[in-house]
N, C-alpha and C. Protein backbone atom coordinates (compact mmCIF):
# COMPACT_ATOMS: atom_id res chain seq x y z
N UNK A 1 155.45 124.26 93.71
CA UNK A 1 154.22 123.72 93.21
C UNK A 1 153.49 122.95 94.31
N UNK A 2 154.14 122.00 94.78
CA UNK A 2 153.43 121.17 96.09
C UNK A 2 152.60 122.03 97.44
N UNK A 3 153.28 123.59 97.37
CA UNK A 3 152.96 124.54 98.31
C UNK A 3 151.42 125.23 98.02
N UNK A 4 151.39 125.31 96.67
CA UNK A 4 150.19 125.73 96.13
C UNK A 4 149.13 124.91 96.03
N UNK A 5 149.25 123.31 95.89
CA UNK A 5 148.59 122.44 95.25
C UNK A 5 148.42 121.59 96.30
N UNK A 6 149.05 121.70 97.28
CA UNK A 6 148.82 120.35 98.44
C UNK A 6 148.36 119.22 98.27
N UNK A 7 149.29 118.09 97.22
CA UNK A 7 149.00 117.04 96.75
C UNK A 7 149.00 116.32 98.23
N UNK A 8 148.28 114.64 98.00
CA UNK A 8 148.33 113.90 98.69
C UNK A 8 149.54 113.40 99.02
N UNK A 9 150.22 113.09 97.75
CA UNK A 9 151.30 112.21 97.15
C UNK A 9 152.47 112.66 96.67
N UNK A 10 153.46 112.28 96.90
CA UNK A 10 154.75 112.68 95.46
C UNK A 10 155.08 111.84 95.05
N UNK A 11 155.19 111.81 93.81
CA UNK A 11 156.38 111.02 93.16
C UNK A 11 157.63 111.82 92.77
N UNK A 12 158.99 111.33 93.04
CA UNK A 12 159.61 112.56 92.49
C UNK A 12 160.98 111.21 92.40
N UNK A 13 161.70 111.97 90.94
CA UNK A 13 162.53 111.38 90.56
C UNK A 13 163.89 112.04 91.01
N UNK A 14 165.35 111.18 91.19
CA UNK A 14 166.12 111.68 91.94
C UNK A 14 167.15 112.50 91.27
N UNK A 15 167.14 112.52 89.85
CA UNK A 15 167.70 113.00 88.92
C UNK A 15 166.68 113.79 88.47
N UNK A 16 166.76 115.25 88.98
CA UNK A 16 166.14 116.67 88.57
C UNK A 16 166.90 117.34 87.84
N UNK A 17 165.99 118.51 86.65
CA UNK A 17 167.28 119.62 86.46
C UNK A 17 167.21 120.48 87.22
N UNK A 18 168.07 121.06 87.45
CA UNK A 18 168.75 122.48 88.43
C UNK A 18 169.35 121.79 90.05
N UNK A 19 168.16 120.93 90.22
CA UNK A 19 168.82 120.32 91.59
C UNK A 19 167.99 118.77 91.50
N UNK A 20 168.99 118.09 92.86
CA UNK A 20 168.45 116.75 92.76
C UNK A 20 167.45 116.43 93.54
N UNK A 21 166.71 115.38 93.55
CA UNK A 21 165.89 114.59 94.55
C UNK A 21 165.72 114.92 95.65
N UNK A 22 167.21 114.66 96.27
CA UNK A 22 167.10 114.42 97.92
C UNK A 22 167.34 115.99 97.93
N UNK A 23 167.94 117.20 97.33
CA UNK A 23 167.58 118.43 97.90
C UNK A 23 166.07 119.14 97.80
N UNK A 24 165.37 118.64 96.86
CA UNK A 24 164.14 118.59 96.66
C UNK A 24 163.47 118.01 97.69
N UNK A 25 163.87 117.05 97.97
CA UNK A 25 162.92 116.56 99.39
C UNK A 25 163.30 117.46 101.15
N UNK A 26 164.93 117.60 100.79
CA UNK A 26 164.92 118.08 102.19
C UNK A 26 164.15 119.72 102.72
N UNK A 27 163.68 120.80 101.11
CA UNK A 27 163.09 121.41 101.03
C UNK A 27 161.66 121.29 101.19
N UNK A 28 161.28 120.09 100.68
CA UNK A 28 159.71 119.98 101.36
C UNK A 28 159.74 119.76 102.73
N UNK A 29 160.34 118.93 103.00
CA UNK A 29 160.44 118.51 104.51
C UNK A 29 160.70 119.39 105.99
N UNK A 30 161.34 120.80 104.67
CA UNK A 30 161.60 122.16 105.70
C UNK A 30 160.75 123.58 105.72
N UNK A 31 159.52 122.85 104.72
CA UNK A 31 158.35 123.73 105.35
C UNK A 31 157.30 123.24 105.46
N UNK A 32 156.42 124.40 106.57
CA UNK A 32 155.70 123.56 107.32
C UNK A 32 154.25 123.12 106.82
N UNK A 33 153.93 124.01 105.16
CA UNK A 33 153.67 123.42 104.28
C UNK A 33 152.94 122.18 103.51
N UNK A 34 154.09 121.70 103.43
CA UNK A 34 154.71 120.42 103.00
C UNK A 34 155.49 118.87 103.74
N UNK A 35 155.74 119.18 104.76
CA UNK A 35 157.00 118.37 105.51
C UNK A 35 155.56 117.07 105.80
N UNK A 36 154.75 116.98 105.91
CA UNK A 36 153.74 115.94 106.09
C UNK A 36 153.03 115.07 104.86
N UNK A 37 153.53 115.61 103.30
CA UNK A 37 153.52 114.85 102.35
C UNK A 37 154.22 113.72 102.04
N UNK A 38 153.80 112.97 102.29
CA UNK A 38 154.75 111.53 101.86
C UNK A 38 155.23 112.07 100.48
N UNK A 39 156.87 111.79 100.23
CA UNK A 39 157.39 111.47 98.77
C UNK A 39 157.74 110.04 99.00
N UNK A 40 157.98 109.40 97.51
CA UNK A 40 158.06 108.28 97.01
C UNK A 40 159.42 108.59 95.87
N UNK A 41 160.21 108.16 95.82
CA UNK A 41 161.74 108.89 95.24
C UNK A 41 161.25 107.10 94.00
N UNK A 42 161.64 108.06 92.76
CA UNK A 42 161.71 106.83 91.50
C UNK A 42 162.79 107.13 90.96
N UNK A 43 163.76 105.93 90.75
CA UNK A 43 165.04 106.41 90.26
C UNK A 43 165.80 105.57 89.94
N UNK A 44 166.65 105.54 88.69
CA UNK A 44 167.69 104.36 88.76
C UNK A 44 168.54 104.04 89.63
N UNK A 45 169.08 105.05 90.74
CA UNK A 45 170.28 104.73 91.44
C UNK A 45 169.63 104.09 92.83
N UNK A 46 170.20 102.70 92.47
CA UNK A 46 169.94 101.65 93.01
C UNK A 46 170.65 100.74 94.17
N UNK A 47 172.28 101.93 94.37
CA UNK A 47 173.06 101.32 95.33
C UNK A 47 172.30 101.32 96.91
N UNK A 48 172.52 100.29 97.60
CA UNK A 48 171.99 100.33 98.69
C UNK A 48 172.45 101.63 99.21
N UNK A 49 173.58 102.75 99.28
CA UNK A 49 173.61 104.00 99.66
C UNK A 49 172.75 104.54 99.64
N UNK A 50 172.75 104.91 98.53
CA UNK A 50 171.65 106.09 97.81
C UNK A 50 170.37 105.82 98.68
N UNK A 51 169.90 104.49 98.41
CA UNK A 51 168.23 104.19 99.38
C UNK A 51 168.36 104.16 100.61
N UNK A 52 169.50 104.09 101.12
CA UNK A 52 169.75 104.44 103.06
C UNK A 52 169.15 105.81 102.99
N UNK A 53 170.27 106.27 102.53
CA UNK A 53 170.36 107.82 102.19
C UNK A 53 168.77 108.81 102.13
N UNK A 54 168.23 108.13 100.80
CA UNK A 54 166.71 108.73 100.81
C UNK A 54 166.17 108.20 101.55
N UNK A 55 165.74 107.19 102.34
CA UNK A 55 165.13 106.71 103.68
C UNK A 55 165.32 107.77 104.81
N UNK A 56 166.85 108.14 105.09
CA UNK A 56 167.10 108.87 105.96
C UNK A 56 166.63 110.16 105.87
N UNK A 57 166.57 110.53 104.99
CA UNK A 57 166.31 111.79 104.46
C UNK A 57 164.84 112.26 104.88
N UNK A 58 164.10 111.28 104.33
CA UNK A 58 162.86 111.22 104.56
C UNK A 58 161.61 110.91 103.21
N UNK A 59 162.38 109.85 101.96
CA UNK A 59 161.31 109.24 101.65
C UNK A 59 160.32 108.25 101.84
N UNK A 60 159.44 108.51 101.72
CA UNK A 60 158.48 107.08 102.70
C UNK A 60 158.56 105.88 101.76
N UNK A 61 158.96 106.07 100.44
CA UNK A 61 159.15 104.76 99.97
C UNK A 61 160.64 104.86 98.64
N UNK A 62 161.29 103.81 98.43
CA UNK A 62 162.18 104.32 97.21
C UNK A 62 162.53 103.41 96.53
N UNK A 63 162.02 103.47 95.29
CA UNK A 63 161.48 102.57 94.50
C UNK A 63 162.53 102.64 92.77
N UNK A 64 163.21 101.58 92.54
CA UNK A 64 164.27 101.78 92.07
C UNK A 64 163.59 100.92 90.47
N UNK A 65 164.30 101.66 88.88
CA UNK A 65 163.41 101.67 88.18
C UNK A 65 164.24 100.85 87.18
N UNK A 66 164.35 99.37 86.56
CA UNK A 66 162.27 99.16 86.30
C UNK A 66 161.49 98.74 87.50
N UNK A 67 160.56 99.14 88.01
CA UNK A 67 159.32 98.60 89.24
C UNK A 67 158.23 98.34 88.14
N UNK A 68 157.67 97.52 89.16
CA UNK A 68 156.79 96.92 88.66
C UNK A 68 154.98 97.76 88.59
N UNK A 69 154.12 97.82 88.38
CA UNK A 69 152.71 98.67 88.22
C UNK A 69 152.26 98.09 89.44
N UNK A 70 152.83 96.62 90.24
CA UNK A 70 151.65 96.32 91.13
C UNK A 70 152.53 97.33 92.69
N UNK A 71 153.52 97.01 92.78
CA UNK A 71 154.48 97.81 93.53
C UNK A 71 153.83 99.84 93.79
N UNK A 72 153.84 100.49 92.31
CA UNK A 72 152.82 101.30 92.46
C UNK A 72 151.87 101.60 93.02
N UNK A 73 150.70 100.33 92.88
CA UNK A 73 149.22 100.07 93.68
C UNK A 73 149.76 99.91 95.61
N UNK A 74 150.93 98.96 95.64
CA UNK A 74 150.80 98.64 97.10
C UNK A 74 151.49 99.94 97.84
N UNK A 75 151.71 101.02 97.00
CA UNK A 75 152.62 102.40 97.44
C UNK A 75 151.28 102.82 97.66
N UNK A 76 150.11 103.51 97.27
CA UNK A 76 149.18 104.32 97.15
C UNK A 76 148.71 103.78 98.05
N UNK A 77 148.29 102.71 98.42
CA UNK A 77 147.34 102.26 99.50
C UNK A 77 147.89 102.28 100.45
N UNK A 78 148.80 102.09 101.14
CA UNK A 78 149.62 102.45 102.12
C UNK A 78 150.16 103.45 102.59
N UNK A 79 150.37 104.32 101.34
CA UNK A 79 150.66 106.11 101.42
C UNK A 79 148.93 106.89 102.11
N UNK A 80 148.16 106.34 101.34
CA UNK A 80 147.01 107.14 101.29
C UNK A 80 145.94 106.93 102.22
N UNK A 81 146.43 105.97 102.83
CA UNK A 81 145.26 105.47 104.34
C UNK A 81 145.06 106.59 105.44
């Protein structure tokens, strides 16, 4: 979908069906596509692992849930400059 639609933005949660998050991201990130879309990973798993992990991976932000609406706003403006 992101290939067709060339969003600005992702949001993407790390708990998918069929596959997860971070294989979802390392697929955007491996075409050439896509690999220049910032994702933003929303998700309960909150161990400092996991957010190394998607950092490393390559989310630009990872935002662990409940977040807050203003947290949201300071993602977009910073994603979208």
């Amino acid at each position: 979908m992101a290939e067709i639609h060339q969003p600005n933005l992702i949001f993407m949660d790390i708990n998918l069906p069929g596959m997860n998050g971070f294989q979802a991201l390392e697929r955007l990130k491996a075409s050439k596509t896509t690999r220049n879309i910032p994702v933003v990973a929303l998700t309960a798993l909150a161990s400092a692992r996991d957010k190394d992990h998607g950092l490393q991976l390559g989310f630009e932000f990872y935002l662990t849930k409940p977040f807050k609406v203003e947290e949201i706003s300071v993602l977009l403006q910073r994603s979208l400059q």
